[in-house]
Each structure stands twice: as structure tokens, then as C-alpha cells.
Protein backbone atom coordinates (compact mmCIF):
# COMPACT_ATOMS: atom_id res chain seq x y z
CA UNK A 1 -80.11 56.44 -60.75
CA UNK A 2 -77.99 58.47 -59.02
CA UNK A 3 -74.38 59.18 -61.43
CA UNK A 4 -70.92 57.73 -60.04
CA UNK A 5 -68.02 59.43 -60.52
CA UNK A 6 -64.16 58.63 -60.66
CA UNK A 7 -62.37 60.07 -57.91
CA UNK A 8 -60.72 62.71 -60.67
CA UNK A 9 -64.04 63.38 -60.84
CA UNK A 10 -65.30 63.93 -57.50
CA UNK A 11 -62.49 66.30 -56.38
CA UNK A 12 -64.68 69.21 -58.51
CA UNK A 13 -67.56 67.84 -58.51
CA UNK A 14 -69.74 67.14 -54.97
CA UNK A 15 -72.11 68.72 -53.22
CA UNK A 16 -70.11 72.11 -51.99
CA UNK A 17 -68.87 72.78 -56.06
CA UNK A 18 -70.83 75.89 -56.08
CA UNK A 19 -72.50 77.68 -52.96
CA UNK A 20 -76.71 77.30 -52.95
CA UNK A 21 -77.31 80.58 -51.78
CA UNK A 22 -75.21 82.65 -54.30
CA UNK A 23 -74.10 79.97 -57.59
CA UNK A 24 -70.06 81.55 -56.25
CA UNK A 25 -67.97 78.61 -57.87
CA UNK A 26 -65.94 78.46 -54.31
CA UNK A 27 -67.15 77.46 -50.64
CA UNK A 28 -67.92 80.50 -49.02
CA UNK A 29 -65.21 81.63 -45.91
CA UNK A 30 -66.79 81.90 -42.71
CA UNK A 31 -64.94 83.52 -40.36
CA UNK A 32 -67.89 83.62 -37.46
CA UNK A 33 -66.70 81.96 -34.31
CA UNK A 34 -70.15 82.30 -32.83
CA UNK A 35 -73.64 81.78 -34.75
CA UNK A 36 -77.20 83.97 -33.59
CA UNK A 37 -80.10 81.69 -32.92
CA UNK A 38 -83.58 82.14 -33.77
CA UNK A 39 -85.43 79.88 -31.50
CA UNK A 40 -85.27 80.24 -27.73
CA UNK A 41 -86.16 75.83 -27.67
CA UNK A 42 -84.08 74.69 -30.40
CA UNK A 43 -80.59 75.94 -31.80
CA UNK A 44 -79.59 75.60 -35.88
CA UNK A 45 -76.84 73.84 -36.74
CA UNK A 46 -73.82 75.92 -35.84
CA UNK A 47 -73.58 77.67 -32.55
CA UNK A 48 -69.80 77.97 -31.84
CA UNK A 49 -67.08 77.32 -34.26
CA UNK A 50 -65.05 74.78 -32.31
CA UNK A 51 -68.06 72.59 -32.54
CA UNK A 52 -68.92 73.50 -35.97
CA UNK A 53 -68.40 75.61 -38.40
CA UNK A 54 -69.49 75.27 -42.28
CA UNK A 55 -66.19 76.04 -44.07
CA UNK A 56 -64.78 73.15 -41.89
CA UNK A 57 -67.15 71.12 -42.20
CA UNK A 58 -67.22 71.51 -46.26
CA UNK A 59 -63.88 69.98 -45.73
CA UNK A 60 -64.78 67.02 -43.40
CA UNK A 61 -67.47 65.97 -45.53
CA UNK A 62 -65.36 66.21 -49.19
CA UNK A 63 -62.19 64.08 -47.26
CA UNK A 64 -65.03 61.51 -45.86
CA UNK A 65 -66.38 61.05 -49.18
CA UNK A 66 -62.77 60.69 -50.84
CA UNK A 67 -61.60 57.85 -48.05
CA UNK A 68 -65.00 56.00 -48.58
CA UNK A 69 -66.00 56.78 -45.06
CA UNK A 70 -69.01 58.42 -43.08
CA UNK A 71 -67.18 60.96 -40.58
CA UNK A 72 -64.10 63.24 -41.77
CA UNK A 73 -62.64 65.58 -39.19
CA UNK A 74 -60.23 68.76 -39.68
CA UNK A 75 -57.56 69.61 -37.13
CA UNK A 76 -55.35 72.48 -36.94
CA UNK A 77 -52.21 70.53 -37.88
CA UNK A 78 -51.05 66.38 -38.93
CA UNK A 79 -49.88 66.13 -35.30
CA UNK A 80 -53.60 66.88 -33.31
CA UNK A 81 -55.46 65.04 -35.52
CA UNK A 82 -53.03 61.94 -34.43
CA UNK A 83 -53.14 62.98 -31.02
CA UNK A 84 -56.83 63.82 -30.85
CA UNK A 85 -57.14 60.00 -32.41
CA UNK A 86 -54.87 58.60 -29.35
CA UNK A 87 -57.32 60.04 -27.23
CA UNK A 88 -59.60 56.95 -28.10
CA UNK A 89 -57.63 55.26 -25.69
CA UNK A 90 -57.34 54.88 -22.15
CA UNK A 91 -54.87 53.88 -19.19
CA UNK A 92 -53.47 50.66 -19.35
CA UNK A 93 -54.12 50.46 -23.05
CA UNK A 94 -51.32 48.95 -25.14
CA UNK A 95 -50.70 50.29 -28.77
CA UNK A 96 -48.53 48.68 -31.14
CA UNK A 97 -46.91 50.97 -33.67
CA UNK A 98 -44.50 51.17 -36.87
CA UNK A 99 -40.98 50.81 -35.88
CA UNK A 100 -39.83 54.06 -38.56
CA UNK A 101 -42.90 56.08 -38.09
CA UNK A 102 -42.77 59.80 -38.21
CA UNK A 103 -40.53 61.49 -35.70
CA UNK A 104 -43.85 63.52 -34.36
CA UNK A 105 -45.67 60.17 -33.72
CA UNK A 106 -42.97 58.97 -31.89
CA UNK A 107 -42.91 61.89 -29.77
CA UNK A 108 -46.36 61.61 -28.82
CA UNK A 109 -46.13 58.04 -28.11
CA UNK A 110 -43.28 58.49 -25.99
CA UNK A 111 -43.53 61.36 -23.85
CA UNK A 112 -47.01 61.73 -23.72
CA UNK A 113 -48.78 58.88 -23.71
CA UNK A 114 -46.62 56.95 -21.57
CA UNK A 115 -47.18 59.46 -19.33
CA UNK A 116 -51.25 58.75 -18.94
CA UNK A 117 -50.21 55.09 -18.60
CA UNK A 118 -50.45 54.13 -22.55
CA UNK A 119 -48.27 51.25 -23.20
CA UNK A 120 -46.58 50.90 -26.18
CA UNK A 121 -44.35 48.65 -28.86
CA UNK A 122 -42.28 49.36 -32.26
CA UNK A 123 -42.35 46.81 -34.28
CA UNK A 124 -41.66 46.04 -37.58
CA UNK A 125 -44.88 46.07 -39.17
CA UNK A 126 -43.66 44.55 -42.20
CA UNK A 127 -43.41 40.85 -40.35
CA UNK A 128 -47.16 40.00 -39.68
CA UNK A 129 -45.20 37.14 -37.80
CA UNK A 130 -44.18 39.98 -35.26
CA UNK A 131 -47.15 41.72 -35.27
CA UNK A 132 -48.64 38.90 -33.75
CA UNK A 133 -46.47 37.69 -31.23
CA UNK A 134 -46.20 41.21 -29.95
CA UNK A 135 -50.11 41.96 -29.60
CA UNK A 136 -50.57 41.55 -25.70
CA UNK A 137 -54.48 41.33 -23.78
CA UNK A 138 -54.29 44.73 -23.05
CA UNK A 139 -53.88 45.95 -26.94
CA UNK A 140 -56.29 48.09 -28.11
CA UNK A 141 -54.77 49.81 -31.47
CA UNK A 142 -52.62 49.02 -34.27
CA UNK A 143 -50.92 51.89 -35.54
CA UNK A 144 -49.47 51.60 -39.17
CA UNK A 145 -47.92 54.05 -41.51
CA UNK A 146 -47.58 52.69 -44.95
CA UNK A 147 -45.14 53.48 -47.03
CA UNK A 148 -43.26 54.61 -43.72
CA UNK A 149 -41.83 57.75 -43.01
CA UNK A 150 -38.93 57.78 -44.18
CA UNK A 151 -37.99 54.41 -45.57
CA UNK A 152 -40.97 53.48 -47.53
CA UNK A 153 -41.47 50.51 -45.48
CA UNK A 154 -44.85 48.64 -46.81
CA UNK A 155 -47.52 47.15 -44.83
CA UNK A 156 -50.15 44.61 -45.35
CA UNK A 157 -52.81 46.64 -44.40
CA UNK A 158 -55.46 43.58 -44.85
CA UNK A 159 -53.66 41.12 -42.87
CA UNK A 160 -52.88 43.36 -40.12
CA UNK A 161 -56.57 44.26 -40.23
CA UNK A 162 -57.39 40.40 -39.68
CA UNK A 163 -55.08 40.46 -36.72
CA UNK A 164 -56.60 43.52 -35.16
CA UNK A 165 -60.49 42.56 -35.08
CA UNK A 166 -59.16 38.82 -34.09
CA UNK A 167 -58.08 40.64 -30.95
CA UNK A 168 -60.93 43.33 -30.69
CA UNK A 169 -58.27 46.32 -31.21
CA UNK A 170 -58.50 49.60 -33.36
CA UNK A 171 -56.32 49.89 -36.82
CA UNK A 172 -55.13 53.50 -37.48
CA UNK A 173 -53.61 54.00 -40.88
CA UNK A 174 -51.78 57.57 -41.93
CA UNK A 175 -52.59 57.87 -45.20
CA UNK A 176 -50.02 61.15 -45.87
CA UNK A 177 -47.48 59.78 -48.33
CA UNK A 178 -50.47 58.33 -50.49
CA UNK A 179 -53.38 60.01 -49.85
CA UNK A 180 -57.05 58.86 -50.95
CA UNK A 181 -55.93 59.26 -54.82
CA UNK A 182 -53.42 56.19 -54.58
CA UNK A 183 -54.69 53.80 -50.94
CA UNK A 184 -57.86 53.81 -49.55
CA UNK A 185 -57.38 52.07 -46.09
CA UNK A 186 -61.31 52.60 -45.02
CA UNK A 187 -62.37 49.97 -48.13
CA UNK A 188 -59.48 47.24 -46.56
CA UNK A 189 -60.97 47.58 -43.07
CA UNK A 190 -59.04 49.89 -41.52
CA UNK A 191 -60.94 52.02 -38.53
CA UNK A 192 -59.26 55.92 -38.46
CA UNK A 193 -57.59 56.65 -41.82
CA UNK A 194 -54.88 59.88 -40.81
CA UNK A 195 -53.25 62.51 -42.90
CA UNK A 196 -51.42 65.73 -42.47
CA UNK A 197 -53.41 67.58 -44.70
CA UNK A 198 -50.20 70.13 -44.65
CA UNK A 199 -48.72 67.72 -47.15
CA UNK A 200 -50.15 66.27 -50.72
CA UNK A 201 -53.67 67.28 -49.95
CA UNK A 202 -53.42 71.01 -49.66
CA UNK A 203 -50.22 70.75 -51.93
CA UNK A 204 -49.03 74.52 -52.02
CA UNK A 205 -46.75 74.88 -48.34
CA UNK A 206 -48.80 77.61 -47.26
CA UNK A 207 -51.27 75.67 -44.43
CA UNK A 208 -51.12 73.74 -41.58
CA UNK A 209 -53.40 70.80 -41.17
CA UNK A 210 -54.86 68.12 -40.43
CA UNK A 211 -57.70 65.09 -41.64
CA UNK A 212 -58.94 62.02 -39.71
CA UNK A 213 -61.59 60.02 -41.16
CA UNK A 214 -63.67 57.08 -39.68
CA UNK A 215 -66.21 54.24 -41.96
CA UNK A 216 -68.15 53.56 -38.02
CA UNK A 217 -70.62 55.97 -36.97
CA UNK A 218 -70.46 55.21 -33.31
CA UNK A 219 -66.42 55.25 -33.67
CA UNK A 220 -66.83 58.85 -36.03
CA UNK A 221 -69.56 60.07 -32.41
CA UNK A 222 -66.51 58.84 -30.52
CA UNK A 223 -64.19 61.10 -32.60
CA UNK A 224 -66.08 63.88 -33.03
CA UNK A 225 -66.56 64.56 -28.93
CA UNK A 226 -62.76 63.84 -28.56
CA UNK A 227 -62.18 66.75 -31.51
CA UNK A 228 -64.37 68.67 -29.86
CA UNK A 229 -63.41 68.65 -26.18
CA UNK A 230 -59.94 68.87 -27.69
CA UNK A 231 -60.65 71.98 -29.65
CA UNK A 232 -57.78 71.35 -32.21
CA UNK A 233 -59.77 72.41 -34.71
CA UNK A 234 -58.66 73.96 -37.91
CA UNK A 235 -59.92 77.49 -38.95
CA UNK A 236 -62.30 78.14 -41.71
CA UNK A 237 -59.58 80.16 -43.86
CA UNK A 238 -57.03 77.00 -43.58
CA UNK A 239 -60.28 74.98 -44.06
CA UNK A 240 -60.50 76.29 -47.49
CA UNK A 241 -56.93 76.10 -48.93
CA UNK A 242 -57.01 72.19 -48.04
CA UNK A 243 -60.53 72.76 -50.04
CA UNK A 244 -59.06 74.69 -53.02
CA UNK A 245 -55.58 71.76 -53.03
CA UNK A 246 -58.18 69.12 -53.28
CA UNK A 247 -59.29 70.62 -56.49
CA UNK A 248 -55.40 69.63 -58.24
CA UNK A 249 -54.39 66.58 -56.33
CA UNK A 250 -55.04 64.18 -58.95
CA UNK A 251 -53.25 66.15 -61.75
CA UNK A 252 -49.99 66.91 -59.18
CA UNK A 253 -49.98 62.93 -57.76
CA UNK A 254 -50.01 62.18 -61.05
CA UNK A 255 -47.17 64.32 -62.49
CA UNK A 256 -45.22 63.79 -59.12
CA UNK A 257 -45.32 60.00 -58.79
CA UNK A 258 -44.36 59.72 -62.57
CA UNK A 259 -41.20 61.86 -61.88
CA UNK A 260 -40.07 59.85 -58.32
CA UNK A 261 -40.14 56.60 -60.18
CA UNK A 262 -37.79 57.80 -62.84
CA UNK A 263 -35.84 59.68 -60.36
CA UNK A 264 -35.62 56.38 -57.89
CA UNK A 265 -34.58 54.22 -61.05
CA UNK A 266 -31.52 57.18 -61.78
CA UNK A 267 -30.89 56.80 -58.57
CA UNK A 268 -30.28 52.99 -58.14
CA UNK A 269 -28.06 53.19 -60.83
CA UNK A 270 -25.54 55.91 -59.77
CA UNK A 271 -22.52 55.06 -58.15
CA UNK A 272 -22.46 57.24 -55.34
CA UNK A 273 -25.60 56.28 -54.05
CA UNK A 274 -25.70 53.00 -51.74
CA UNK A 275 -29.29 52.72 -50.90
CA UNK A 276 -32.66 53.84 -52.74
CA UNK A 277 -36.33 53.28 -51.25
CA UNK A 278 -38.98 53.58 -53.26
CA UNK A 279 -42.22 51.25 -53.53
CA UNK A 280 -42.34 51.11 -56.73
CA UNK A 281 -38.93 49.25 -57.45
CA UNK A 282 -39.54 45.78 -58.11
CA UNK A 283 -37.14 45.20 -55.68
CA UNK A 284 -37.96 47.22 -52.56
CA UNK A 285 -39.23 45.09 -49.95
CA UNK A 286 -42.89 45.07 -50.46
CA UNK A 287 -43.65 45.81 -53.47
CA UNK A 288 -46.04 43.13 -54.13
CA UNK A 289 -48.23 44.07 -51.21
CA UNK A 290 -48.11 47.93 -51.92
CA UNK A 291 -49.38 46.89 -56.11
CA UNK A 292 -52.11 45.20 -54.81
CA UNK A 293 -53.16 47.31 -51.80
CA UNK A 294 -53.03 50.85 -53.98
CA UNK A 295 -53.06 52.47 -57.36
CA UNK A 296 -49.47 54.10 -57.13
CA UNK A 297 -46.29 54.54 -55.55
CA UNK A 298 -46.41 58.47 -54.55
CA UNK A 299 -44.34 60.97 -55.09
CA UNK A 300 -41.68 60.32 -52.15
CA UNK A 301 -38.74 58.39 -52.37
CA UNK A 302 -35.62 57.73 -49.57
CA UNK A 303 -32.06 57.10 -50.53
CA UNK A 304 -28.52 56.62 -48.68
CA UNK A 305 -25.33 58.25 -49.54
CA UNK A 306 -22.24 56.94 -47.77
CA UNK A 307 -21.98 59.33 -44.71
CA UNK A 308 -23.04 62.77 -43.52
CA UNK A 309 -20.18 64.41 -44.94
CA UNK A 310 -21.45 63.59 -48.40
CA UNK A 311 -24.91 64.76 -47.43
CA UNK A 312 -23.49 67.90 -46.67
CA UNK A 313 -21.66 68.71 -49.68
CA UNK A 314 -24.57 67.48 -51.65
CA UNK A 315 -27.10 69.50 -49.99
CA UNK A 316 -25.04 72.11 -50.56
CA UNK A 317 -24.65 71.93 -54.27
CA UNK A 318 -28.37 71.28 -54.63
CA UNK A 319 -30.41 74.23 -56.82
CA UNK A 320 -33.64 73.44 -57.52
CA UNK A 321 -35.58 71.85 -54.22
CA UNK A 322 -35.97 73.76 -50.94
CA UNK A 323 -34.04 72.05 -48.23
CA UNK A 324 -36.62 71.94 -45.91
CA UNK A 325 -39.06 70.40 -43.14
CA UNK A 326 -42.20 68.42 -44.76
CA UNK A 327 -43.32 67.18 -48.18
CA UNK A 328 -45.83 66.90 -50.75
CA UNK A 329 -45.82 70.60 -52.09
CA UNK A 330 -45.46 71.69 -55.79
CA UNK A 331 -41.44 72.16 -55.65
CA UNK A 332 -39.19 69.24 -54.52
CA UNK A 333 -38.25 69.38 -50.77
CA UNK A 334 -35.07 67.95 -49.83
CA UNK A 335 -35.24 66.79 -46.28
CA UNK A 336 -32.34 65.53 -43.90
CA UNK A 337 -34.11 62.83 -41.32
CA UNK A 338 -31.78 62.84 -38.93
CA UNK A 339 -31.70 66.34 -38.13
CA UNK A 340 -35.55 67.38 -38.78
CA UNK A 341 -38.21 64.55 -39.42
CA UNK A 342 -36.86 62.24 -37.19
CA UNK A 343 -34.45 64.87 -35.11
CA UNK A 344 -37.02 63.63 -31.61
CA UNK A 345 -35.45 60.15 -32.26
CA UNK A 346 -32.42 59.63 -30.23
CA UNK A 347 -29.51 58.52 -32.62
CA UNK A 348 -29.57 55.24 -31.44
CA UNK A 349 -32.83 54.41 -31.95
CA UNK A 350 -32.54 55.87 -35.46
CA UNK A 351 -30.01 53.66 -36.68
CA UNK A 352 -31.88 50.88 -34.85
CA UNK A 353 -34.29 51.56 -37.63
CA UNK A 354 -32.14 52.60 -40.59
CA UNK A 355 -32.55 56.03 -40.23
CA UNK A 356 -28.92 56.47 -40.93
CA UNK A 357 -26.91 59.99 -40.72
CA UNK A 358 -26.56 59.21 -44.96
CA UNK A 359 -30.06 59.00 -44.97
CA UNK A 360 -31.61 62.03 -47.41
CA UNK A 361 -35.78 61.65 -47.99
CA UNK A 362 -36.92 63.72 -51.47
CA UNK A 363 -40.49 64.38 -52.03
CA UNK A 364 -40.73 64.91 -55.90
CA UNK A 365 -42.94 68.56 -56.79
CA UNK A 366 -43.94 69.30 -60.46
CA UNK A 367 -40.72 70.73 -61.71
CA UNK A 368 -39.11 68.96 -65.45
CA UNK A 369 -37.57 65.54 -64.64
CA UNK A 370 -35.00 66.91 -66.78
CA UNK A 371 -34.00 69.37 -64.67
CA UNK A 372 -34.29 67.66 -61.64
CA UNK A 373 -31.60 64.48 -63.04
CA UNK A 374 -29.51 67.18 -64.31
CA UNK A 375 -29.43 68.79 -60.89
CA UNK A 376 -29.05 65.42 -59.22
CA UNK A 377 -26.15 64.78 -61.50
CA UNK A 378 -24.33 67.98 -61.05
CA UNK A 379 -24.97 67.72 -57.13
CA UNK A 380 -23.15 64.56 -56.88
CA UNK A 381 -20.52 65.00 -59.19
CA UNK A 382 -19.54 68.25 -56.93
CA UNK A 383 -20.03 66.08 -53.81
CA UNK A 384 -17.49 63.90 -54.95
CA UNK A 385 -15.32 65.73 -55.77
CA UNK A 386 -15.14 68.40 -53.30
CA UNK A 387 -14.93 65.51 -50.47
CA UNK A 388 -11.89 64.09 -52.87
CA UNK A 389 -10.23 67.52 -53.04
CA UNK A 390 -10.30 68.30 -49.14
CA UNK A 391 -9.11 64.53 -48.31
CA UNK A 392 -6.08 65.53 -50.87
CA UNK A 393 -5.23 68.48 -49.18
CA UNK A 394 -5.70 67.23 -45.70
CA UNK A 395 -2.57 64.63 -46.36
């Protein structure tokens, strides 16, 4: 009987923990974009790297087995495995689509697809309700992010799931703020499970990207000719740093998420802040659904100062994360929405969705939640008072 293991577990130990050939504890790097073959009638398994290679594919096969599913596929960045994905469908097609997804998404669904005759609706996937009433003959995917980037927005992945295969369509889930570790979207019937890798999976800031995963083998064929007709594929060096973050991701979810539910409970108390989003709060919107559809909250929260003058001066007095583009790295990132996620979203549109302009999204890293309140504390004392000071001077 063959041994299960936890997923802790099966992060170090699968079938690439130690290369056959040579017992090296790490999968070998192989940089060959083309592969010799020995038999004139029949080639091996590799021939060109954009259709294969085995440091990739060491990857595809250890996020496959983590999501539960049959197919995995790496992409050179979050944004072409999404993209490559969209590619499933064809003119006239109607996709429906998370009101606050990420700014990329919306980008792609926007300018692109509309321009290959893609149809398309936000809606707030939270309301099933809507979901419904908005699903037209000509819908052929469901596209949900959950938590949503970047207010944490929580969707029933199940009962959308009943809605999609009652009209025939697809179900793509990105899985980036959660990852395999805390939701498993494959196991609730979800078709293409998403990530940007560059996040929580690889972990360190030093790679770019992405995972797609499918349960279907016909769908994961599908996939794989799109990927490779794309030729988005990611190279065997990045291959292995998403391989070697794997290894951790477990230890640093852990650590994280434990720090951005303290952090969000700070938070909610302090005066100066109006807003906080964060799934686990028993009183964001959701909660319920996200406890029963995953094993944690994650490790990024949302929350709203007054305006974007106190942003500023609180960004400024900020010293321990990097003020920066993305998330899910060892150190905190401090990101502005408004002026990088979601900076393709006209400003209307943004506050449509609650994306205000005192709208600041914090992905926790592994740094002392001591230091981190302290710095939080310190940050918005100064904010406060600076903005006091220059409104006293100004009369």
C-alpha cells in the first residue's frame, strides 16, 4: 500500500526529491533548448524546450500533484499563464469575471480580448444571485479570484461551480493569495486552478512566473497545445527557484498568515484606520464561506486610511516593508492599488469597486509581529501628526 503524505509532507518528498541518475538532493538545471535523438523513427521525450523540457516539467508535475490535479503547466510570468488560459476561448464567447480582480486581468480582458470578439461582465461574484442573472447563452467561463485582489472579497467557489456546469461553461480560479497549502479549488470542481508563481509559491522576489493546473485530461491536452503554440514558457533556471520555494511554503504560510491576522485585528482597532479586509475577521463579508472552503486566511490583508494624503505620509514613515509592486515574498510589501496593482483601472472604475485612493494592500513576510505593530504604530502616529502640523501652518 502505497504511503500518503500531508501536503507538509509532499513539498520534500515526491518523486523529483533526489535526481535517479546521480542521488544530487536537487532537480538537476537543464539549460538545453534542443535535445539529440537516437532513433531516426521515433524521438525521446524532449526534443525542443518550448515543448518540453525536464526542469519545467519537474515543476508542472510537483504543482499538479499539490492542486490535486493531472496536468500542471509553467509560464514565464502570472499574466501568460492567465492569458494562455483565455486562449481556451473563442469569438463570440462571453466570460464573466470578478468585479476587483487584479489590475493585469483586467487589462487582458479589456483590451485584448475584446478585441478577438470575447465578451465580457464584472460582477460581483460574491452575490451568486448576480452571477446568475448575468450568465448569458453565449457564456463559456467563469472567472473567480478568491480572496480578491485587493479587497479580500470571498467567493463560493462550490456554488458558482454548480452554476457553471448547469450552463456547460469553464470555472477558472487564481489561486495566488492562497495557494494549494490553504484552498484547493480542483477538489470543489473547479476546471483551471491559476497562480502567479512570482508570489507565495516561489516566495523569495527573485523570479517571474507562472502555474496553471487542470483535474481533465482532455481540458490539460487542450492546455498544453495552447502553452505550447503560445511559447510562454518559463525557463528551466526560473523553473527551479519556484522548485526550491516549494520546499518552505508551508513553514512561511504558516508564520505569515499567523502574523496578518494579528496585524488585521491591530488594525481594526486603531483610530486612524477606517476600513480593514481580511478573511479571517469574523466580520469581513464572507467569512463563513472562506472557513469552510480552505484551511486559512493567507498572509494578505487590505485596509483604508482616510485619503491619499494620509497614505502618503504613512508610506513615508514606513521602515520595515519594501514599498513595492507584488506580494507573497519573505519581507512585508507595502503596495499602493491605485497607483500600481490596479494603476490599468481607470479611477472611476476603481472606486466603482472600492478601490479607493486610501486604499493601502500589505502582504505580511516573516519579519517579528513585534516589530511590524511597532512600525505600524510609529507610522501612523507620524502620519497624523505631520498632516495636523501642515494644516496648522497652512491657516
Amino acid at each position: 500500500m502505497e504511503q500518503t503524505y500531508s501536503f507538509q509532507t509532499k513539498l520534500l518528498h515526491n518523486r523529483h526529491k533526489y535526481d535517479e541518475g546521480t542521488g544530487a538532493v536537487s532537480v538537476p538545471v537543464q539549460h538545453a533548448s534542443t535535445f539529440h535523438q537516437t532513433s531516426f523513427d521515433q524521438f525521446g521525450d524532449y526534443d525542443y524546450s518550448r515543448s518540453g523540457n525536464p526542469t519545467r516539467q519537474a515543476l508542472e508535475e510537483a504543482i499538479a500533484e499539490l492542486e490535486g490535479g493531472t496536468r500542471g503547466f509553467a509560464f514565464s510570468s502570472g499574466m501568460a499563464a492567465i492569458s494562455t488560459a483565455f486562449l481556451l476561448l473563442s469569438q463570440g464567447d462571453h466570460v464573466l469575471i470578478t468585479e476587483d480582480v487584479y489590475g493585469g486581468t483586467y487589462r487582458m480582458i479589456t483590451t485584448v480580448l475584446n478585441r478577438f470578439g470575447i465578451e465580457h461582465t464584472f460582477v460581483d461574484m460574491t452575490n451568486l444571485h448576480e452571477v446568475a442573472s448575468n450568465i448569458k447563452e453565449n457564456t463559456k467561463l467563469i472567472y473567480i479570484e478568491t480572496p480578491s485582489n485587493p479587497l479580500l472579497k470571498v467567493t463560493d467557489i462550490q456554488g458558482v461551480v454548480k452554476l457553471a456546469k448547469a450552463h456547460h461553461c469553464l470555472t477558472f480560479v487564481d489561486n495566488t493569495f492562497l495557494t494549494p497549502a490553504l484552498q484547493r479549488p480542483l477538489d470543489l470542481g473547479v476546471d483551471v486552478v491559476l497562480h502567479s508563481a512570482t508570489k507565495f509559491l516561489s516566495g523569495h522576489s527573485d523570479v517571474l512566473a507562472g502555474l496553471a493546473v487542470t483535474k481533465d485530461e482532455e481540458l490539460g491536452k487542450r492546455l498544453y497545445q495552447l502553452q505550447n503554440s503560445f511559447g510562454a514558457v518559463l525557463g528551466a533556471h526560473d523553473s527551479w527557484l519556484v522548485l526550491r520555494g516549494l520546499k518552505t511554503l508551508h513553514v512561511r504560510l504558516q508564520q505569515s498568515s499567523r502574523t496578518a491576522q494579528l496585524l488585521a485585528e491591530f488594525l481594526q482597532e486603531h483610530e486612524l484606520v477606517e476600513k480593514v479586509y481580511y478573511p479571517g475577521l469574523s466580520d469581513h463579508p464572507g467569512h463563513v464561506v472562506h472557513s469552510y472552503q480552505s484551511s486559512g486566511s493567507g498572509a494578505v490583508l487590505s485596509f483604508e486610511l482616510r485619503n491619499e494624503e494620509m497614505v502618503r505620509q504613512f508610506v513615508e514613515q514606513m521602515k520595515i516593508p519594501v514599498f513595492a509592486v507584488s506580494l507573497g515574498a519573505v519581507e512585508s510589501i507595502l503596495s499602493y492599488p491605485a497607483k500600481m496593482s490596479h494603476a490599468a483601472m481607470p479611477r472611476e472604475e476603481r472606486m466603482k469597486r472600492g478601490i479607493t485612493d486610501g486604499l493601502l494592500r500589505f502582504s505580511v513576510g516573516l519579519e517579528s509581529f513585534e516589530d511590524l505593530i511597532q512600525d505600524f504604530q510609529q507610522a501612523l502616529e507620524k502620519a497624523k501628526a505631520t498632516i495636523h502640523l501642515s494644516r496648522i501652518n497652512g491657516l
